[in-house]
PDB file of N, CA and C in Angstrom:
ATOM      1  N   UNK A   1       0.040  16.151  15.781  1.00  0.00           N
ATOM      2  CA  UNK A   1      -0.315  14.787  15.364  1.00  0.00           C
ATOM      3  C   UNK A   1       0.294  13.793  16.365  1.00  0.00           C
ATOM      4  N   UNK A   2      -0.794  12.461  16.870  1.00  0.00           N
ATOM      5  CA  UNK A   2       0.071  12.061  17.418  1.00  0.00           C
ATOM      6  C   UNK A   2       0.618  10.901  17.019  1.00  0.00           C
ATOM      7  N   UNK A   3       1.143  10.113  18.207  1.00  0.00           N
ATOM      8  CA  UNK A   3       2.179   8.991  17.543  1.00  0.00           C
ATOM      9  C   UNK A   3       1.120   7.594  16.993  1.00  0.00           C
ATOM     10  N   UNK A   4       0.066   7.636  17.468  1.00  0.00           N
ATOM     11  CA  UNK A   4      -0.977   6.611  17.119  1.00  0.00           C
ATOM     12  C   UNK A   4      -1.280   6.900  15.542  1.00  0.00           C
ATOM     13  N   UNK A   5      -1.618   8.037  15.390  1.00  0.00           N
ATOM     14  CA  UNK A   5      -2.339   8.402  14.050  1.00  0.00           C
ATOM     15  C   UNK A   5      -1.296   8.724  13.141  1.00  0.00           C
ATOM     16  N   UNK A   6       0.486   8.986  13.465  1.00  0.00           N
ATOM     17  CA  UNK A   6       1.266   8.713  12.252  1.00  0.00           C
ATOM     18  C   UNK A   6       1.341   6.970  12.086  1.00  0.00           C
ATOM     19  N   UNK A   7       1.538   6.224  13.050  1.00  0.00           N
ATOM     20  CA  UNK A   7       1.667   4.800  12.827  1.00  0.00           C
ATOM     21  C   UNK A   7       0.302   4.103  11.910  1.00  0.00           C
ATOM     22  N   UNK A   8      -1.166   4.299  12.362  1.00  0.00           N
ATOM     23  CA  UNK A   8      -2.211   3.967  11.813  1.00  0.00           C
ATOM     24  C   UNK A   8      -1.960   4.339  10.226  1.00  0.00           C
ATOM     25  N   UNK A   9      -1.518   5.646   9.727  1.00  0.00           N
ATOM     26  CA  UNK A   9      -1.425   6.132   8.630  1.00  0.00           C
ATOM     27  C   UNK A   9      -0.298   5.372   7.595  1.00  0.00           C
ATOM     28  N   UNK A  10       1.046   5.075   8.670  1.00  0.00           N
ATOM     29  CA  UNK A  10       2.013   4.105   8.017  1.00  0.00           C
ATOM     30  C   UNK A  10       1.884   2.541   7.224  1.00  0.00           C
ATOM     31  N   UNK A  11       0.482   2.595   8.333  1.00  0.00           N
ATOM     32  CA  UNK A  11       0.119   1.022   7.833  1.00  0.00           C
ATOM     33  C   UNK A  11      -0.827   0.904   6.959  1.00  0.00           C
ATOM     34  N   UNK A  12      -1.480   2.153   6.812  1.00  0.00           N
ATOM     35  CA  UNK A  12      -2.712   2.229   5.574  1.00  0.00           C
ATOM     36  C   UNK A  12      -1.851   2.390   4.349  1.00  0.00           C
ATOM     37  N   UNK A  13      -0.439   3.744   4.357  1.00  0.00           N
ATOM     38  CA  UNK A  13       0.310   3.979   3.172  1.00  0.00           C
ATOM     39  C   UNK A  13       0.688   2.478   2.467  1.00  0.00           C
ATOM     40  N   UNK A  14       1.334   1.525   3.879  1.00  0.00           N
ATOM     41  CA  UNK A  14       2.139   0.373   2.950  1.00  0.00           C
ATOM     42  C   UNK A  14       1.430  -1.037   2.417  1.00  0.00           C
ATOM     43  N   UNK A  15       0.153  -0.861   2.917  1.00  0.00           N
ATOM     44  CA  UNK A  15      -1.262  -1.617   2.530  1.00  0.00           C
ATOM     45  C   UNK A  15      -1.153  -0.932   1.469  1.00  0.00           C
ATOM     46  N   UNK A  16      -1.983   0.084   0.775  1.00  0.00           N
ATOM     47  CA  UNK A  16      -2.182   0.708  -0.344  1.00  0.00           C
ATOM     48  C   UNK A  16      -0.585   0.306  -0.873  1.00  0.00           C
ATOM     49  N   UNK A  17       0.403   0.623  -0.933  1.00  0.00           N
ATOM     50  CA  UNK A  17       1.714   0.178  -1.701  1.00  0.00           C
ATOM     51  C   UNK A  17       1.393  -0.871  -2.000  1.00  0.00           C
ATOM     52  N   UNK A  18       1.277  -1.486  -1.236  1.00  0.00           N
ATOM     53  CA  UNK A  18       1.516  -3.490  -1.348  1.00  0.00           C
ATOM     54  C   UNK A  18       0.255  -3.915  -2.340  1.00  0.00           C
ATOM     55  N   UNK A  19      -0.800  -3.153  -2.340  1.00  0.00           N
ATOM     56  CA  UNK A  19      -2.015  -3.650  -3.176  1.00  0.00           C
ATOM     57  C   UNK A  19      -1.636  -3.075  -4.498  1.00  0.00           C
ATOM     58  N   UNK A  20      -0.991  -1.823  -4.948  1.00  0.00           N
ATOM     59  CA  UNK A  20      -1.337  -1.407  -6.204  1.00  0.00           C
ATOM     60  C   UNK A  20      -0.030  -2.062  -6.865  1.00  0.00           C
ATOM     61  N   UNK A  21       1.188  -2.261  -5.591  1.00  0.00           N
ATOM     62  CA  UNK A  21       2.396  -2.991  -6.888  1.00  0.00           C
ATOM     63  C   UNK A  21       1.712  -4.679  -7.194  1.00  0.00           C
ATOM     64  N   UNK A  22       0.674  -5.378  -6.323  1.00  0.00           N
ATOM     65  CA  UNK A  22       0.103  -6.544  -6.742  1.00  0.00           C
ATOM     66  C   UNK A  22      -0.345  -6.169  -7.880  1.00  0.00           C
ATOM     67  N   UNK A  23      -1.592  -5.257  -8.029  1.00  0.00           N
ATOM     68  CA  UNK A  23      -2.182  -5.085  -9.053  1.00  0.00           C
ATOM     69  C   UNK A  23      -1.520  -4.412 -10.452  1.00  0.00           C
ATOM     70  N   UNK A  24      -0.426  -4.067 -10.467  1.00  0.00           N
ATOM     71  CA  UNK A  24       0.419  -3.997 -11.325  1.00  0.00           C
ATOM     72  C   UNK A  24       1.124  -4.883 -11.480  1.00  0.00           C
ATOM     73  N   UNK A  25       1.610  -5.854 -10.877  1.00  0.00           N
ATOM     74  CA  UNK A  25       2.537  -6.745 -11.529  1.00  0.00           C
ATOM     75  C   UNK A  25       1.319  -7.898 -11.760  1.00  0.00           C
ATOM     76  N   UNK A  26       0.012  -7.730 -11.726  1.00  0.00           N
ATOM     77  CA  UNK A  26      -0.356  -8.603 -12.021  1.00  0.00           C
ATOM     78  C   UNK A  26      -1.334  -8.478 -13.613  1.00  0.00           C
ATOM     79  N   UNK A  27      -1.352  -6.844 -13.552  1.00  0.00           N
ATOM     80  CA  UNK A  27      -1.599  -6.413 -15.325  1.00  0.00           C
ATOM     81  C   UNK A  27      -0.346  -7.015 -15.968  1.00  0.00           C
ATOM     82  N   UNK A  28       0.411  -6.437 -15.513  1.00  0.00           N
ATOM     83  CA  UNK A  28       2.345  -6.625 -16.420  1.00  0.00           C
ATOM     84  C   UNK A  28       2.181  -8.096 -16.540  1.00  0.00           C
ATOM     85  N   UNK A  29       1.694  -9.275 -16.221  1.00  0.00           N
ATOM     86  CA  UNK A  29       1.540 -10.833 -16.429  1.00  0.00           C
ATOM     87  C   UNK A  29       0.754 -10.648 -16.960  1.00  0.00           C
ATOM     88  N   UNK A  30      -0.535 -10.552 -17.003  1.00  0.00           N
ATOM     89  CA  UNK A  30      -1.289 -10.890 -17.742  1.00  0.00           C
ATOM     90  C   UNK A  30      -1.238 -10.188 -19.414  1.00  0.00           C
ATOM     91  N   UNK A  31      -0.452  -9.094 -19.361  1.00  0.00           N
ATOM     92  CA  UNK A  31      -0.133  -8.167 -20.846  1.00  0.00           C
ATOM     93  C   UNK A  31       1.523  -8.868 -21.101  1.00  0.00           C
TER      94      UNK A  31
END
């Protein structure tokens, strides 16, 4: 693997993080 496609992958993992704790803290407000 190389060093392009672990970094590309790092930034998709902490995108996906960053969207689902939005979308959870934004059920947890609205409940």
């Amino acid at each position: 693997m190389s060093n392009k496609k672990v970094q590309k992958f790092i930034v998709m993992a902490m995108i996906i993080i960053m969207l689902a704790s939005t979308i959870v803290f934004g059920v947890s407000a609205i409940l």
